[in-house]
N, C-alpha and C. Protein backbone atom coordinates (compact mmCIF):
# COMPACT_ATOMS: atom_id res chain seq x y z
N UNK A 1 -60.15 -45.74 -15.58
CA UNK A 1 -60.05 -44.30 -15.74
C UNK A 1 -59.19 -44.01 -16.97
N UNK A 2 -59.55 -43.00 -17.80
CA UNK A 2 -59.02 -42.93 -18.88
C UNK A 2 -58.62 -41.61 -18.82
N UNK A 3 -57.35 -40.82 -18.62
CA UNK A 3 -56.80 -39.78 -17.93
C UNK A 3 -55.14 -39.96 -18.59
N UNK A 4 -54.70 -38.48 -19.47
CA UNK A 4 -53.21 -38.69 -19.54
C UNK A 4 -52.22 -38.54 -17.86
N UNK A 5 -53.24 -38.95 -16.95
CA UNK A 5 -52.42 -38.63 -15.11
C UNK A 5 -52.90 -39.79 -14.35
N UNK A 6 -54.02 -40.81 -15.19
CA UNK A 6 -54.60 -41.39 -14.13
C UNK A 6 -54.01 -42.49 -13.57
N UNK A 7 -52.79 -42.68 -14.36
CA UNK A 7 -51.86 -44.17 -14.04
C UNK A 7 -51.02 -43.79 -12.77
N UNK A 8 -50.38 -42.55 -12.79
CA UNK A 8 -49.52 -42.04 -12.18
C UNK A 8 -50.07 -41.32 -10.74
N UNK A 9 -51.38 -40.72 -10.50
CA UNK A 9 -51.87 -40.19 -9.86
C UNK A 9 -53.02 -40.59 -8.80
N UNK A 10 -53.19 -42.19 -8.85
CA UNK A 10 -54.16 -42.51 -8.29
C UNK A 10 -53.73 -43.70 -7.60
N UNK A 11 -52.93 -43.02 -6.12
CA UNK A 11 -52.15 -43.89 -5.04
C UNK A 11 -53.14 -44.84 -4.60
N UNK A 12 -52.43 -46.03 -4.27
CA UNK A 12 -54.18 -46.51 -3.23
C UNK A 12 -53.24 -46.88 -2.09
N UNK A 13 -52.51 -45.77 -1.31
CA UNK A 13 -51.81 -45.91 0.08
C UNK A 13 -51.01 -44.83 0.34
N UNK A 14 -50.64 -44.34 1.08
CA UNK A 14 -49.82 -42.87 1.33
C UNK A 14 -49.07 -43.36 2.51
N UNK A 15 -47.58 -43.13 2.20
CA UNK A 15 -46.90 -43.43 3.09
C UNK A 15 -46.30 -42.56 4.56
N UNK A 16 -45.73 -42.95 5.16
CA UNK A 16 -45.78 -42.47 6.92
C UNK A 16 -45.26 -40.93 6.68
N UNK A 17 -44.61 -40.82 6.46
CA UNK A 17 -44.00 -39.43 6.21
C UNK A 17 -44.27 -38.74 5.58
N UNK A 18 -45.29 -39.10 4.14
CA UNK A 18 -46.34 -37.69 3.71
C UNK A 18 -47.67 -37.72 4.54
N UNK A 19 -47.85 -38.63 4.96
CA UNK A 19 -49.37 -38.60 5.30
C UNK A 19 -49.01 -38.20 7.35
N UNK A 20 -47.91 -37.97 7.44
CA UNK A 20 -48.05 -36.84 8.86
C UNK A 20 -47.74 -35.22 8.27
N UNK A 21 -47.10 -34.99 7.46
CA UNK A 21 -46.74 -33.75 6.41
C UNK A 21 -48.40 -33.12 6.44
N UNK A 22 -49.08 -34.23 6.02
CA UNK A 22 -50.46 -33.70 5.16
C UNK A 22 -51.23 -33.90 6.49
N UNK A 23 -51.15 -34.40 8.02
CA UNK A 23 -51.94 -34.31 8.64
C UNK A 23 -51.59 -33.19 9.53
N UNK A 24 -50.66 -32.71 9.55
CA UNK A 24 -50.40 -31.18 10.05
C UNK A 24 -50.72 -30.03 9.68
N UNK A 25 -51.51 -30.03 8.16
CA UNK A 25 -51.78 -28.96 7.77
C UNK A 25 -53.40 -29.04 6.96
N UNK A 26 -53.96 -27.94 6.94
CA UNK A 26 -54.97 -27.90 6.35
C UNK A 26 -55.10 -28.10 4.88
N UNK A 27 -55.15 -29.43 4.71
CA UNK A 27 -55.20 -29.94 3.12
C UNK A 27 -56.85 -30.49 2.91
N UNK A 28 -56.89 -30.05 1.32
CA UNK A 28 -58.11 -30.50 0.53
C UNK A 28 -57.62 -30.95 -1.19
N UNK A 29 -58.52 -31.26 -1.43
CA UNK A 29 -58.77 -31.79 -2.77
C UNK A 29 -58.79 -30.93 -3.52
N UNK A 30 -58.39 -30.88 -4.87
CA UNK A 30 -59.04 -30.48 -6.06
C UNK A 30 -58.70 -30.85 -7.27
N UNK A 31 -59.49 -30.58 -7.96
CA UNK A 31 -59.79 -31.57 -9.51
C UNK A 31 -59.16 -30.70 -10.91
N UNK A 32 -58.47 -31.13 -11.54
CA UNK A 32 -57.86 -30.47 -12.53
C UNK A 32 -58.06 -31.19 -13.72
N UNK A 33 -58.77 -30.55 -15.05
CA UNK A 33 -58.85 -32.12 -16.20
C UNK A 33 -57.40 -32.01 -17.33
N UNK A 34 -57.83 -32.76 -17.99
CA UNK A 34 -56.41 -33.19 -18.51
C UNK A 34 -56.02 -32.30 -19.52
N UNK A 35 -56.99 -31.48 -20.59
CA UNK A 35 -56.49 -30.17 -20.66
C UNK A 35 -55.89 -29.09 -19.75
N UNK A 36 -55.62 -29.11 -18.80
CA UNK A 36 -55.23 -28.35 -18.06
C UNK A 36 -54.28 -28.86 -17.92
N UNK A 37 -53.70 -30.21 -17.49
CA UNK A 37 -52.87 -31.13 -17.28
C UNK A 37 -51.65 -30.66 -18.24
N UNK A 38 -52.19 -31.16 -19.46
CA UNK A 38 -51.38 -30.39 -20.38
C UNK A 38 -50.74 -29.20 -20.71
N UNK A 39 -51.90 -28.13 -20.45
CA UNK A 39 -50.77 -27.02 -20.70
C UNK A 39 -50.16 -26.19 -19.23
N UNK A 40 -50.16 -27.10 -18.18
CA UNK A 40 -49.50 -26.77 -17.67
C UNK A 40 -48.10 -27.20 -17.43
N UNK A 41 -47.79 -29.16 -18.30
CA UNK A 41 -47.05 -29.47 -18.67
C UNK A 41 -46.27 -28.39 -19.85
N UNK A 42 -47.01 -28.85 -20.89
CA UNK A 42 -46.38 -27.40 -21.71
C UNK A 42 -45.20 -26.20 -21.87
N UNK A 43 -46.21 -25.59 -20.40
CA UNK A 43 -45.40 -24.45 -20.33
C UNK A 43 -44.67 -24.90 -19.37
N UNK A 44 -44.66 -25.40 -18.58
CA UNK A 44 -42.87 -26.20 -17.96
C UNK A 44 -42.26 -26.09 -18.67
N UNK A 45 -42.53 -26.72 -20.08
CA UNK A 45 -41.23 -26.92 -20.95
C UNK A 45 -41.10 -25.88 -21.77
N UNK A 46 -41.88 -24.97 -21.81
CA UNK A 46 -41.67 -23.65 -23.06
C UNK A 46 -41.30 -22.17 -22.15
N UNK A 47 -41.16 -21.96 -20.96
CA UNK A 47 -40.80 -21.60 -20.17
C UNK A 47 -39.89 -21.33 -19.17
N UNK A 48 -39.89 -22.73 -19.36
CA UNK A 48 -38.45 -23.10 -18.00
C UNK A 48 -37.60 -24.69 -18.83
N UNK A 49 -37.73 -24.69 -19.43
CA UNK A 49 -37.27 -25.91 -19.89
C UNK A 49 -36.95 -27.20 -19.46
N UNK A 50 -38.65 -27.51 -18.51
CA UNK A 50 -38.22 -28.57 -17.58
C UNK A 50 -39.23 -29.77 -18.08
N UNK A 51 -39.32 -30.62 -18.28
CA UNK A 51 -40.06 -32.09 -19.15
C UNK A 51 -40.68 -32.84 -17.78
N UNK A 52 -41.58 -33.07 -17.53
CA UNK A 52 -42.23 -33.11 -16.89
C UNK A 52 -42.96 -34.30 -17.11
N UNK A 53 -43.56 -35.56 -16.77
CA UNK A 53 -44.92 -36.20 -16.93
C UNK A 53 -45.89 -35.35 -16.80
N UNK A 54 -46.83 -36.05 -16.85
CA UNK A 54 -48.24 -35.29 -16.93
C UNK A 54 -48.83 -35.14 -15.72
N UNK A 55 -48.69 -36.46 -14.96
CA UNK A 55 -49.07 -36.32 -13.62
C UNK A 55 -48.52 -35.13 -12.77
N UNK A 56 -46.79 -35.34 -13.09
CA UNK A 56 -46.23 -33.88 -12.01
C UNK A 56 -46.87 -32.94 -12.41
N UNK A 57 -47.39 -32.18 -13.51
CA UNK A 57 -47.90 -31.29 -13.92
C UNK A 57 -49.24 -30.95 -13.45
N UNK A 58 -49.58 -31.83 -12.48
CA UNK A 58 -51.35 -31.83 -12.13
C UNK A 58 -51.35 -30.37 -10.54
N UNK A 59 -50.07 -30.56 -9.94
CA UNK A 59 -50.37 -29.34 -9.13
C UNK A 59 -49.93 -27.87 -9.70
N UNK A 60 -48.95 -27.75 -10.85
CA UNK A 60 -48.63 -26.64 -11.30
C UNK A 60 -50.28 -26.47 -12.04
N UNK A 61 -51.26 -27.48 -12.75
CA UNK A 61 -52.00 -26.90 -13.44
C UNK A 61 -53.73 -26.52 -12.46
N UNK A 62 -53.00 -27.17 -11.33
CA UNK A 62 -54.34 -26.70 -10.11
C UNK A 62 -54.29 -24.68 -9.87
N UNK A 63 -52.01 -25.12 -9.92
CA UNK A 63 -52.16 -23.81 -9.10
C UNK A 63 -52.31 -22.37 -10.17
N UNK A 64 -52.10 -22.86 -11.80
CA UNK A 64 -52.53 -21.29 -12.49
C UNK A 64 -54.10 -21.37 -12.52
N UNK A 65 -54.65 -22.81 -12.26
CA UNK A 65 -56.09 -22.37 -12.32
C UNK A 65 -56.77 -21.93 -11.40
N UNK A 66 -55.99 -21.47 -10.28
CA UNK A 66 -56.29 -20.50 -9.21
C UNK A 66 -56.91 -21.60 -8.01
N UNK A 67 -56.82 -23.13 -8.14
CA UNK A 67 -57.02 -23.80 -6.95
C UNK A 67 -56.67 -23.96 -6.20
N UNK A 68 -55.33 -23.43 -5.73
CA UNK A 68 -54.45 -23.81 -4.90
C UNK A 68 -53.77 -21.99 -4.07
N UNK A 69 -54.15 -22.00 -3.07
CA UNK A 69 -53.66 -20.53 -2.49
C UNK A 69 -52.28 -20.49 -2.64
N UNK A 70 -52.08 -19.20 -2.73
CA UNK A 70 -50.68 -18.94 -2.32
C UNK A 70 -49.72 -17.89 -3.76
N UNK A 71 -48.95 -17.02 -3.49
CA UNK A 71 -47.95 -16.54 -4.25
C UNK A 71 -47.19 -17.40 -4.73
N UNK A 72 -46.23 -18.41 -3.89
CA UNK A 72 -45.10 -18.76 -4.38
C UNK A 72 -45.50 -20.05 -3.88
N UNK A 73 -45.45 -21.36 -4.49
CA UNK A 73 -45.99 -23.08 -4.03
C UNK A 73 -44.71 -23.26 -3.94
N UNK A 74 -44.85 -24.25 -3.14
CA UNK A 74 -43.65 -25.46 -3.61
C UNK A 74 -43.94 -26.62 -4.54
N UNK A 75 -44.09 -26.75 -5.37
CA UNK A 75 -43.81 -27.99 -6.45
C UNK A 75 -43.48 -29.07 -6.64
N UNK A 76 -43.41 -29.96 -6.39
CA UNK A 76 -42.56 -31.53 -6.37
C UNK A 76 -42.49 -31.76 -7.90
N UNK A 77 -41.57 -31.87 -9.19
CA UNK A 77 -41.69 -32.06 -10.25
C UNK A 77 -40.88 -33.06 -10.80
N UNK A 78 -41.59 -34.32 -11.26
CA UNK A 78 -40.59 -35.11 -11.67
C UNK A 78 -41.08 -35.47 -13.29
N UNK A 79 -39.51 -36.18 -14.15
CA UNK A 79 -39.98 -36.53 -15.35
C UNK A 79 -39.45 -37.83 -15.88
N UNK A 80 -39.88 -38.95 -14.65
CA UNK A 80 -39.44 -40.05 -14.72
C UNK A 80 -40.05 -40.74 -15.85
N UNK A 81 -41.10 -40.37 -16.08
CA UNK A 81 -42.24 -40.93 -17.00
C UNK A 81 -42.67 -39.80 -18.05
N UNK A 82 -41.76 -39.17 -18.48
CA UNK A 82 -41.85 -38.06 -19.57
C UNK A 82 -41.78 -38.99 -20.93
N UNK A 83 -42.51 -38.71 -22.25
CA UNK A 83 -42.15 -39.30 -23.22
C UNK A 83 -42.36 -38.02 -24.06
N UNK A 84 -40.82 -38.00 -24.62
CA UNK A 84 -40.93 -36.26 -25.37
C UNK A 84 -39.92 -36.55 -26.55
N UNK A 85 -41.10 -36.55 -27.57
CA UNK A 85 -40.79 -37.09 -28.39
C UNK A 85 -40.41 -35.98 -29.50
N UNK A 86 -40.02 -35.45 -30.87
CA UNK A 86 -40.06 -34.60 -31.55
C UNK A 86 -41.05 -35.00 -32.42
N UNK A 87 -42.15 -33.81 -32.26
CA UNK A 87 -43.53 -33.70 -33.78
C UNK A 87 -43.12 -33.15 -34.83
């Protein structure tokens, strides 16, 4: 898979304590491409000034593209794997 998220984003196991989280509630899928990926990384950082990988950025860029219900999400955002470099 050739994806700036696909290293980071493609578990092959879910552990005990998210996967009862996620069996209590009505969860689904959805697909976000890597332009999107991006500027929803982006504006993390032009916004809020938070650096982000690309992967964390995959549910902020589900939820402006209107895939994800809700007013206010909760977020999990990490930037363990940020490379922010100056252009």
């Amino acid at each position: 898979m050739d994806s700036v998220a696909a290293s980071a984003t493609g578990a092959s196991r879910v552990g005990v304590v998210p996967f009862s989280v996620l069996a209590a509630h009505d969860v689904s899928s959805v697909l976000v491409g890597d332009e999107e990926i991006l500027e929803a990384r982006d504006r993390l950082w032009e916004e809020c000034r938070i650096a982000v990988e690309p992967a964390a950025a995959v549910p902020f860029a589900a939820w402006l593209a209107g895939r994800v219900p809700g007013y206010l999400p909760c977020l999990v955002l990490c930037g363990a794997n940020a490379d922010w470099t100056a252009e």
